[in-house]
Protein backbone atom coordinates (compact mmCIF):
# COMPACT_ATOMS: atom_id res chain seq x y z
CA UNK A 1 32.48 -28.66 3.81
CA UNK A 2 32.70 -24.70 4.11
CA UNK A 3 35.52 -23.20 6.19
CA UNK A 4 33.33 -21.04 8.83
CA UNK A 5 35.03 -18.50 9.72
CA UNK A 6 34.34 -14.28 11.16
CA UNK A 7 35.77 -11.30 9.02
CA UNK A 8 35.44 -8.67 10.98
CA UNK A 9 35.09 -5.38 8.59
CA UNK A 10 37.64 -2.42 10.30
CA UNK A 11 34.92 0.47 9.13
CA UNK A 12 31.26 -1.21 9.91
CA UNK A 13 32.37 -4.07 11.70
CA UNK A 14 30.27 -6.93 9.43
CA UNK A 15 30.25 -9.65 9.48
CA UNK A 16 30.27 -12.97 7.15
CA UNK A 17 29.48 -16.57 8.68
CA UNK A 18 31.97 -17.79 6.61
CA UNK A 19 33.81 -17.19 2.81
CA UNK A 20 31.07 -17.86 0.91
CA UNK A 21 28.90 -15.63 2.67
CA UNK A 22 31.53 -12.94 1.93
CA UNK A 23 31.56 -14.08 -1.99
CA UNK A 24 27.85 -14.40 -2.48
CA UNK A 25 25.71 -11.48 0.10
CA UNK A 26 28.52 -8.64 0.71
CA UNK A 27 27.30 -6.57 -2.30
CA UNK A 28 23.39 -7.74 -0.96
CA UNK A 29 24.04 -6.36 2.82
CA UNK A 30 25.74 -3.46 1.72
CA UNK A 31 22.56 -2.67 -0.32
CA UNK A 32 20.18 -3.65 2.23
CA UNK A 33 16.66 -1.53 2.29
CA UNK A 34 13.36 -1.49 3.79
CA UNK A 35 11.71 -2.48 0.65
CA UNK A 36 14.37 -5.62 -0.76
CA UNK A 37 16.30 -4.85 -4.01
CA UNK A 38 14.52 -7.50 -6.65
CA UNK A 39 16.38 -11.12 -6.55
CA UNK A 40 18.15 -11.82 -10.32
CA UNK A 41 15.46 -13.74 -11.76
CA UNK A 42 17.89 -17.26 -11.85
CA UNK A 43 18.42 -16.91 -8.08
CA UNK A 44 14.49 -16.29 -7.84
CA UNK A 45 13.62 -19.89 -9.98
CA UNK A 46 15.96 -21.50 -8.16
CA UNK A 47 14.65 -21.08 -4.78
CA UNK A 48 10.68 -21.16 -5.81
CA UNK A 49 11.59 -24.96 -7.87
CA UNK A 50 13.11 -26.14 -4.27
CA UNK A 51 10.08 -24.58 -2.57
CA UNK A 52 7.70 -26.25 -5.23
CA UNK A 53 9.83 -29.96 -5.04
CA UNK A 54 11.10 -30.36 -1.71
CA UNK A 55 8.51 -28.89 0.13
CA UNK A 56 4.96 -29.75 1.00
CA UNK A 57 2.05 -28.20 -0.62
CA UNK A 58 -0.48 -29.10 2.49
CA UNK A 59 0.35 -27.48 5.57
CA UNK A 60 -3.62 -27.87 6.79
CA UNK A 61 -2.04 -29.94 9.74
CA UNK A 62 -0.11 -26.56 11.13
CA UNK A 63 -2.66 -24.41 14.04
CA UNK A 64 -1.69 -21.04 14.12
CA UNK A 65 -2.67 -20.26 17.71
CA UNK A 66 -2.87 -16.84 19.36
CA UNK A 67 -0.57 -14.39 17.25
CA UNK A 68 1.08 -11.70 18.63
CA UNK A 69 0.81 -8.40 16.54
CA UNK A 70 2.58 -5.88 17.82
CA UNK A 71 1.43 -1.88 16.79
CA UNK A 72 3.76 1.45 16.75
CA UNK A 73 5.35 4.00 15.02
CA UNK A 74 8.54 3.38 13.51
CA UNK A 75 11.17 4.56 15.86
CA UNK A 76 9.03 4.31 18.99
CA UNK A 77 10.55 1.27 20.19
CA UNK A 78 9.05 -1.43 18.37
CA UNK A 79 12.26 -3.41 17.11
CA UNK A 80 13.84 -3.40 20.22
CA UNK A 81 10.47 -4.83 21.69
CA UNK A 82 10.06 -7.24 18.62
CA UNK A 83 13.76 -8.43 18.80
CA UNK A 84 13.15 -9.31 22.47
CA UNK A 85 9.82 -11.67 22.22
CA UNK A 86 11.45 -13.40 19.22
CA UNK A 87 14.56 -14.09 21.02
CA UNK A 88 11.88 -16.29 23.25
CA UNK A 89 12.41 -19.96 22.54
CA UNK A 90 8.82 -20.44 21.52
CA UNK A 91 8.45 -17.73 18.86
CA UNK A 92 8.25 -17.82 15.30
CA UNK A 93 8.70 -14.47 13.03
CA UNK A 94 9.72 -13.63 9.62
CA UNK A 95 13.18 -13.16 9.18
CA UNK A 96 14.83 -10.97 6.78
CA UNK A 97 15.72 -13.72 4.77
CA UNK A 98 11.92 -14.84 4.64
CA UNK A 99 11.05 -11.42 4.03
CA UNK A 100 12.94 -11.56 0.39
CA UNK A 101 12.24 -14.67 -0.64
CA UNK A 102 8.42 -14.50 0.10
CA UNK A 103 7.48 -17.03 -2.41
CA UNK A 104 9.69 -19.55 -1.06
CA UNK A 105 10.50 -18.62 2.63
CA UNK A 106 11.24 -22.58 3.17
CA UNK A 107 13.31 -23.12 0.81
CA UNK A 108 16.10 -20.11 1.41
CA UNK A 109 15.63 -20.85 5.22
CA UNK A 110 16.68 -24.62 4.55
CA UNK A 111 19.54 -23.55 2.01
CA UNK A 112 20.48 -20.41 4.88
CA UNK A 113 21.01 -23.13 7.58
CA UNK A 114 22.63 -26.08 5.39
CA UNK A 115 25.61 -23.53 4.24
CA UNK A 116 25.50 -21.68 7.55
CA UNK A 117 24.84 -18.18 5.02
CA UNK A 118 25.27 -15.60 7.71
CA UNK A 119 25.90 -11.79 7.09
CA UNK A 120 25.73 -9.22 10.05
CA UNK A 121 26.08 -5.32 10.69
CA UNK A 122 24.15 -2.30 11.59
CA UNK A 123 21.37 -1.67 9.88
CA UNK A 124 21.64 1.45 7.45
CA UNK A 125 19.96 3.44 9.48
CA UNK A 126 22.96 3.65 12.04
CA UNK A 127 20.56 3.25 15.14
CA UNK A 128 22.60 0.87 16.71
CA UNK A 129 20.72 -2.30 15.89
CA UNK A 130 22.75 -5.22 14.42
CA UNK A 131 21.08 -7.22 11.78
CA UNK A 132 21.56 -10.21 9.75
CA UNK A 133 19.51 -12.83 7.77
CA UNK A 134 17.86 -14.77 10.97
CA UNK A 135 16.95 -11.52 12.37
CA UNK A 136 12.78 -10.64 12.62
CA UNK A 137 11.80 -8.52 10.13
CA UNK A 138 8.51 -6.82 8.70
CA UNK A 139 6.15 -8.59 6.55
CA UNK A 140 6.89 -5.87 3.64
CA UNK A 141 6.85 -8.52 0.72
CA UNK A 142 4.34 -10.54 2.13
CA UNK A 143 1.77 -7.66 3.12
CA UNK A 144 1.99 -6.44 -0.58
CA UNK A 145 1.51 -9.88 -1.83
CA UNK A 146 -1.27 -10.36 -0.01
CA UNK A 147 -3.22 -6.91 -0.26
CA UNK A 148 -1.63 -5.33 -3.11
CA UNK A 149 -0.41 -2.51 -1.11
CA UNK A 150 1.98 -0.27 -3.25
CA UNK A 151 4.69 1.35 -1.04
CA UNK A 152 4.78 4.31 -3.17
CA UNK A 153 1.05 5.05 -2.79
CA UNK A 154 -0.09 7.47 0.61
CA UNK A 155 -3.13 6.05 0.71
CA UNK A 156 -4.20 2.06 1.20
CA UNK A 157 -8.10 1.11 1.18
CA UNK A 158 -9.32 0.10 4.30
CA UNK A 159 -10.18 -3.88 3.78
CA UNK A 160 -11.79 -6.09 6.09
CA UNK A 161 -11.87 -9.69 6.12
CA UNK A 162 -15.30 -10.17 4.86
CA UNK A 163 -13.67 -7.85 1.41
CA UNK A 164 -11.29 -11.12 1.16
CA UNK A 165 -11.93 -13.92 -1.42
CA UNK A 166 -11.71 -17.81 0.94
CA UNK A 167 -8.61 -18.30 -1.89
CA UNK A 168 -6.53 -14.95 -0.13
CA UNK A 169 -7.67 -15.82 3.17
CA UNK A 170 -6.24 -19.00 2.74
CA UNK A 171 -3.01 -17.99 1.18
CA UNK A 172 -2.26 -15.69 4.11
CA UNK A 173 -3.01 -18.57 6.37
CA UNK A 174 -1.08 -20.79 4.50
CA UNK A 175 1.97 -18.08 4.46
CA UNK A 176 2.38 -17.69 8.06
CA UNK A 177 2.06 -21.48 8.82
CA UNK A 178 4.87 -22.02 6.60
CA UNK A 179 6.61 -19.64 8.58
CA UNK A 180 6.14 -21.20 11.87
CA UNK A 181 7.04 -24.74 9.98
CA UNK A 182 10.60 -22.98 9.80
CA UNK A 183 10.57 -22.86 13.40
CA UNK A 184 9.62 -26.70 14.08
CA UNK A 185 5.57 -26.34 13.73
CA UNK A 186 4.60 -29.99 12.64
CA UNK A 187 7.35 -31.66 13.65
CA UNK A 188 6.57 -31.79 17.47
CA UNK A 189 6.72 -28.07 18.08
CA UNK A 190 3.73 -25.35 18.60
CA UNK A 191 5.66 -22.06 18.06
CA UNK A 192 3.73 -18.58 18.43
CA UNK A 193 4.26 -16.41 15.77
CA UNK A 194 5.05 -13.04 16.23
CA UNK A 195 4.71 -9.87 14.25
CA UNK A 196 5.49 -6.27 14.24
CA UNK A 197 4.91 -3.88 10.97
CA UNK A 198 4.65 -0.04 10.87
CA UNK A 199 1.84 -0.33 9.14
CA UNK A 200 -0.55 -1.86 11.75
CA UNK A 201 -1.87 0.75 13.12
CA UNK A 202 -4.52 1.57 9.99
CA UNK A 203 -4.76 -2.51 10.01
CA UNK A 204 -6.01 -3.94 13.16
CA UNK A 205 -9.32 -4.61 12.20
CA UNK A 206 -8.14 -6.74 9.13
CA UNK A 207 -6.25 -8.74 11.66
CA UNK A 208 -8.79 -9.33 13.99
CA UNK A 209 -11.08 -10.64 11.52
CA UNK A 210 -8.24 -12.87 10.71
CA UNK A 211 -7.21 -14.19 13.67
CA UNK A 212 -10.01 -13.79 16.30
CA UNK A 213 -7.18 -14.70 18.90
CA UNK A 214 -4.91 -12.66 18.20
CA UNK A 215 -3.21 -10.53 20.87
CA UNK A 216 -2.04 -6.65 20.04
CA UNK A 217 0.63 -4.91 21.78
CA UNK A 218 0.66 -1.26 21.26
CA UNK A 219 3.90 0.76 21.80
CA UNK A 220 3.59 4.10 22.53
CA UNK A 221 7.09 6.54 22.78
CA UNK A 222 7.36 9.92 23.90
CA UNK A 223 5.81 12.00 20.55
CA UNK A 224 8.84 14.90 20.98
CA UNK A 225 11.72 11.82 20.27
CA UNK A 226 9.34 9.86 17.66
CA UNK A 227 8.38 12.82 15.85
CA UNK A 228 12.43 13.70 15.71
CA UNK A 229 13.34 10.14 15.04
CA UNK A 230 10.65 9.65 12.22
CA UNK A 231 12.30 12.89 10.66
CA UNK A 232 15.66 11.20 10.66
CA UNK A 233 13.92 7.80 9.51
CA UNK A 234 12.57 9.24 6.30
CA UNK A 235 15.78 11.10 5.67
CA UNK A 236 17.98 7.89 6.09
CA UNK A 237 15.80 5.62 3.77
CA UNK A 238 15.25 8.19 0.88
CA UNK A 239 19.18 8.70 0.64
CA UNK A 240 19.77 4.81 0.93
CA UNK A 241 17.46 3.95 -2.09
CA UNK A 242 19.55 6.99 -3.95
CA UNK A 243 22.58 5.00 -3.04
CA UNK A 244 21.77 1.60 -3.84
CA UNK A 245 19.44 3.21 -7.02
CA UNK A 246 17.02 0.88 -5.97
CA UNK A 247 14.42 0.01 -9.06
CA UNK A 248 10.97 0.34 -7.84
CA UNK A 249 11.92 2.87 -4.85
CA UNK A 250 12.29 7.13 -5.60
CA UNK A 251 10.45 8.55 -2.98
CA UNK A 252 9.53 6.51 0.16
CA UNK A 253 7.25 8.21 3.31
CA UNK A 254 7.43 5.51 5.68
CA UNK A 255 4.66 6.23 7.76
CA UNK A 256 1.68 4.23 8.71
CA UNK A 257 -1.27 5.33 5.39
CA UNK A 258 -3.01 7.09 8.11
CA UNK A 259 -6.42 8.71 6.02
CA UNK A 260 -4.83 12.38 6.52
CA UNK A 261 -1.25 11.42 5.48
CA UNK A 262 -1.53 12.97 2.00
CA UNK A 263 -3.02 15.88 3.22
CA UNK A 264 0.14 16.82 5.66
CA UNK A 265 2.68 15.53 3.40
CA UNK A 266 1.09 18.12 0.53
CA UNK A 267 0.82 20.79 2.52
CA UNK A 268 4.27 20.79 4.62
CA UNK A 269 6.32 18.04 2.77
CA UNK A 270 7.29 14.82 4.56
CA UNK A 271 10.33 15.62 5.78
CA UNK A 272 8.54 18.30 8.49
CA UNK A 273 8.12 18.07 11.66
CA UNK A 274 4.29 19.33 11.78
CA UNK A 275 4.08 16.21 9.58
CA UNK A 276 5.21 13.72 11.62
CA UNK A 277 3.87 15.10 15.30
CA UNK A 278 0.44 15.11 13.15
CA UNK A 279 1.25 11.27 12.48
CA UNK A 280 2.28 10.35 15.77
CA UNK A 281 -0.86 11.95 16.87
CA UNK A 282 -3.41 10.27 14.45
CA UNK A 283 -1.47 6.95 14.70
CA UNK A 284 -2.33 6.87 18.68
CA UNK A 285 -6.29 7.91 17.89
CA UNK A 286 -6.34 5.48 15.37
CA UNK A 287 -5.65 2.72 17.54
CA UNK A 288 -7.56 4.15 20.31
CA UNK A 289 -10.62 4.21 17.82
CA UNK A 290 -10.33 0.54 17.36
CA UNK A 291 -8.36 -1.11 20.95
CA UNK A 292 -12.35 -1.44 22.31
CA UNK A 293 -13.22 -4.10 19.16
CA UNK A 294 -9.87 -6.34 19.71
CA UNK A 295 -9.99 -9.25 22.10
CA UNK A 296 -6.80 -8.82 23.43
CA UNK A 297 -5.37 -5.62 23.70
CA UNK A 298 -2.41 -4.62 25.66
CA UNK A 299 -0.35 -1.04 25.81
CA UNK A 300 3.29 -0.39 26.84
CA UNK A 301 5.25 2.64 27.08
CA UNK A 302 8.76 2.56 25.76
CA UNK A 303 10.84 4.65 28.31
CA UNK A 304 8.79 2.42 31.23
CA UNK A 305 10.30 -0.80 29.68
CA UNK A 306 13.51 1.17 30.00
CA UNK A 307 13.24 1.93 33.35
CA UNK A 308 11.94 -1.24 34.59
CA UNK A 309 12.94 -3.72 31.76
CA UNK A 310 12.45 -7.00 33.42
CA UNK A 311 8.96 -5.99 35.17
CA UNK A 312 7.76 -4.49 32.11
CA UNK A 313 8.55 -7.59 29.91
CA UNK A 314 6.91 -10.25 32.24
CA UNK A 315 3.79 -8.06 32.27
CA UNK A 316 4.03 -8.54 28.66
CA UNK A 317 4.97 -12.36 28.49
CA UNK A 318 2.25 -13.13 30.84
CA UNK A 319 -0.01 -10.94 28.13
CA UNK A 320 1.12 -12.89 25.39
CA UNK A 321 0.46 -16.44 27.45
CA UNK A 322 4.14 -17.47 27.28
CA UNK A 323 6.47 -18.30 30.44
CA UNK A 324 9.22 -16.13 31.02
CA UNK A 325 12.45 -17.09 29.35
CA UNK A 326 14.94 -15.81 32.05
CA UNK A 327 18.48 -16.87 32.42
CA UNK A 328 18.50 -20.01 30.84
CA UNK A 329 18.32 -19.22 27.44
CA UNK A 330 21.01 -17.25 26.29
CA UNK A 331 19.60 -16.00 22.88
CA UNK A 332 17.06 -13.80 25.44
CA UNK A 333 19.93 -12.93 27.66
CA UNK A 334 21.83 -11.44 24.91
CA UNK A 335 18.65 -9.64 23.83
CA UNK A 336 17.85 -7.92 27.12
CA UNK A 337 20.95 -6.88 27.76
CA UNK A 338 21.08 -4.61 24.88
CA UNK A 339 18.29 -3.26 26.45
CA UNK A 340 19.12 0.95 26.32
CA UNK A 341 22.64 0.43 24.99
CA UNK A 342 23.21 2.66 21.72
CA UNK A 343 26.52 3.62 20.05
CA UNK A 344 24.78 6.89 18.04
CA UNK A 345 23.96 10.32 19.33
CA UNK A 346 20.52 11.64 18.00
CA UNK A 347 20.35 16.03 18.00
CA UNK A 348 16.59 16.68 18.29
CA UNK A 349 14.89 19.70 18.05
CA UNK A 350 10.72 21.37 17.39
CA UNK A 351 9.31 20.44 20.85
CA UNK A 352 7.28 23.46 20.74
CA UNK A 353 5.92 22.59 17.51
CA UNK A 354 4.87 18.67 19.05
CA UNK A 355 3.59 19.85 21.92
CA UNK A 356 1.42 22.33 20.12
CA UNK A 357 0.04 19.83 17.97
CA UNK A 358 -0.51 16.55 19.60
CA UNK A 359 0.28 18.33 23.69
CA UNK A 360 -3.30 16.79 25.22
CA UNK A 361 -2.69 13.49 24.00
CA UNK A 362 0.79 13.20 25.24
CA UNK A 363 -0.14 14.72 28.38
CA UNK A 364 -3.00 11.99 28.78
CA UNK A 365 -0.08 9.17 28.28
CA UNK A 366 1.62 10.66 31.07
CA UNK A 367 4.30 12.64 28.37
């Protein structure tokens, strides 16, 4: 049996589960990125032949009911939002874990809880969000997998269901039920899964043709801080996948592949901040272009669920169809009281230049 102990780093403060995490996923949390460093192809095998023998093929029996999908720029909120309706005792997500391993998500889950493997830290992006392999994460793998959507490339097709062979619909399907299986699905448990990706916002119809019951949540964040924040986001991940000289990663824009993207990153770079008040700008009439065709469609600013966190998040449990966790389950508890806590300063400047650009729509969101 595995001594569990915490080693508490003096500099970051991470954290290992116990020695073996230490020995085996210091070197893989230190090099943590959006997109996942490629697993050594041994460690790869290995996990996809446990996947393949110990796990079942037919997961037909598992209902995916009512998804929760939620929409927003990066930086506007989302993970904090995201981290809070996971830490609800029915939900079901991908973890980071998953989220590397997508070809055998069971399998690393089952070999993650059996050793207790446990890293966590800050994320590199230093924005006062602790992470570790458990933690929700975006589909990144799986939505390449299943769309063949290059990272590198500006532009993505739009595709609707009806573009989809039965085979891919299936697979997806198939995908997120053996997510919720991690979370007790088919073994006397009907856990929701939930979802948050940057990416959503050019994607919503492609989900609602999935999942006709799907809900959508839509966070919305002042556009002078997200445009700022999105500035600093791009900046961060670009000098991480120098540092780590990650393989398949240069150059990453990591905003939504809205259709005028290319044309504002050509003509004042990425790194502007005319380029990313122009994104938070599309990104908001992009969903407001397609909010009329979803079933369920819900909105929330970010700086009302800081100002009223507890009103604001029932509104949004109720939404979802899912009682409110409260006090007795401490996971939540922990959650919401991080709620507006940071331990990093942010120096913003070019409000002039957002409020020239994308000034009528904030003003209509009460900005």
């Amino acid at each position: 049996m595995f001594i569990r102990y915490l080693i508490a780093q003096m500099n970051n403060d991470i954290q290992y589960a116990n020695f073996w995490s230490k020995i085996l996923f210091k070197k893989a949390f230190e090099q943590q990125f959006v997109v996942p460093l490629p697993q050594p192809y041994a460690v790869d095998a290995a996990f996809s032949a446990i996947e393949k023998w110990f796990f079942p093929a037919d997961v037909s029996s598992i209902k995916i009911d009512r998804p929760v999908f939620l929409v927003g720029l990066p930086r506007s909120g989302t993970t904090l939002i995201y981290n809070l309706l996971c830490a609800h005792p029915d939900s079901a997500y991908i973890t980071n874990g998953m989220n590397s391993f997508p070809n055998a998500m069971r399998a690393f889950e089952k070999v993650r809880s059996t050793f207790n493997f446990n890293v966590r830290g800050e994320r590199f992006f230093g924005d006062s969000i602790d992470s570790d392999f458990t933690s929700p994460s975006e589909p990144i793998m799986l939505w390449g997998k299943w769309f063949d959507r290059p990272i590198a490339q500006l532009s993505w097709p739009r595709v609707r269901g009806s573009d989809l062979e039965p085979s891919k619909v299936e697979e997806i399907q198939n995908d997120i039920k053996k997510v919720l299986s991690c979370f007790g699905a088919g073994q006397g448990r009907t856990p929701r899964f939930i979802c948050k990706y940057v990416m959503f916002p050019t994607e919503l119809r492609l989900l609602q043709d999935l999942f006709p019951d799907a809900k959508f949540v839509h966070i919305v964040r002042d556009a002078r801080t997200t445009a700022n924040s999105l500035l600093k986001l791009h900046r961060l991940c670009n000098e991480q996948a120098k540092k780590i000289n990650h393989p398949t990663v240069q150059n990453l824009v990591p905003y939504p592949r809205l259709q005028k993207l290319p044309e504002y990153v050509a003509r004042f770079g990425a790194d502007d901040i005319r380029t990313t008040a122009h994104v938070w700008e599309d990104a908001i009439h992009e969903v407001e272009a397609v909010k009329s065709e979803l079933k369920h469609f819900s909105e929330i600013r970010y700086e009302d669920l800081l100002k009223d966190p507890e009103n604001r998040l029932r509104e949004l449990f109720e939404f979802m169809e899912m009682k409110w966790p409260g006090d007795d389950f401490p996971p939540f508890r922990e959650e919401f009281d991080r709620i507006g806590k940071t331990r990093h300063v942010n120096q913003y400047s070019g409000y002039d230049e957002v409020e020239r650009i994308a000034g009528e729509t904030m003003k209509r969101y009460g900005y």
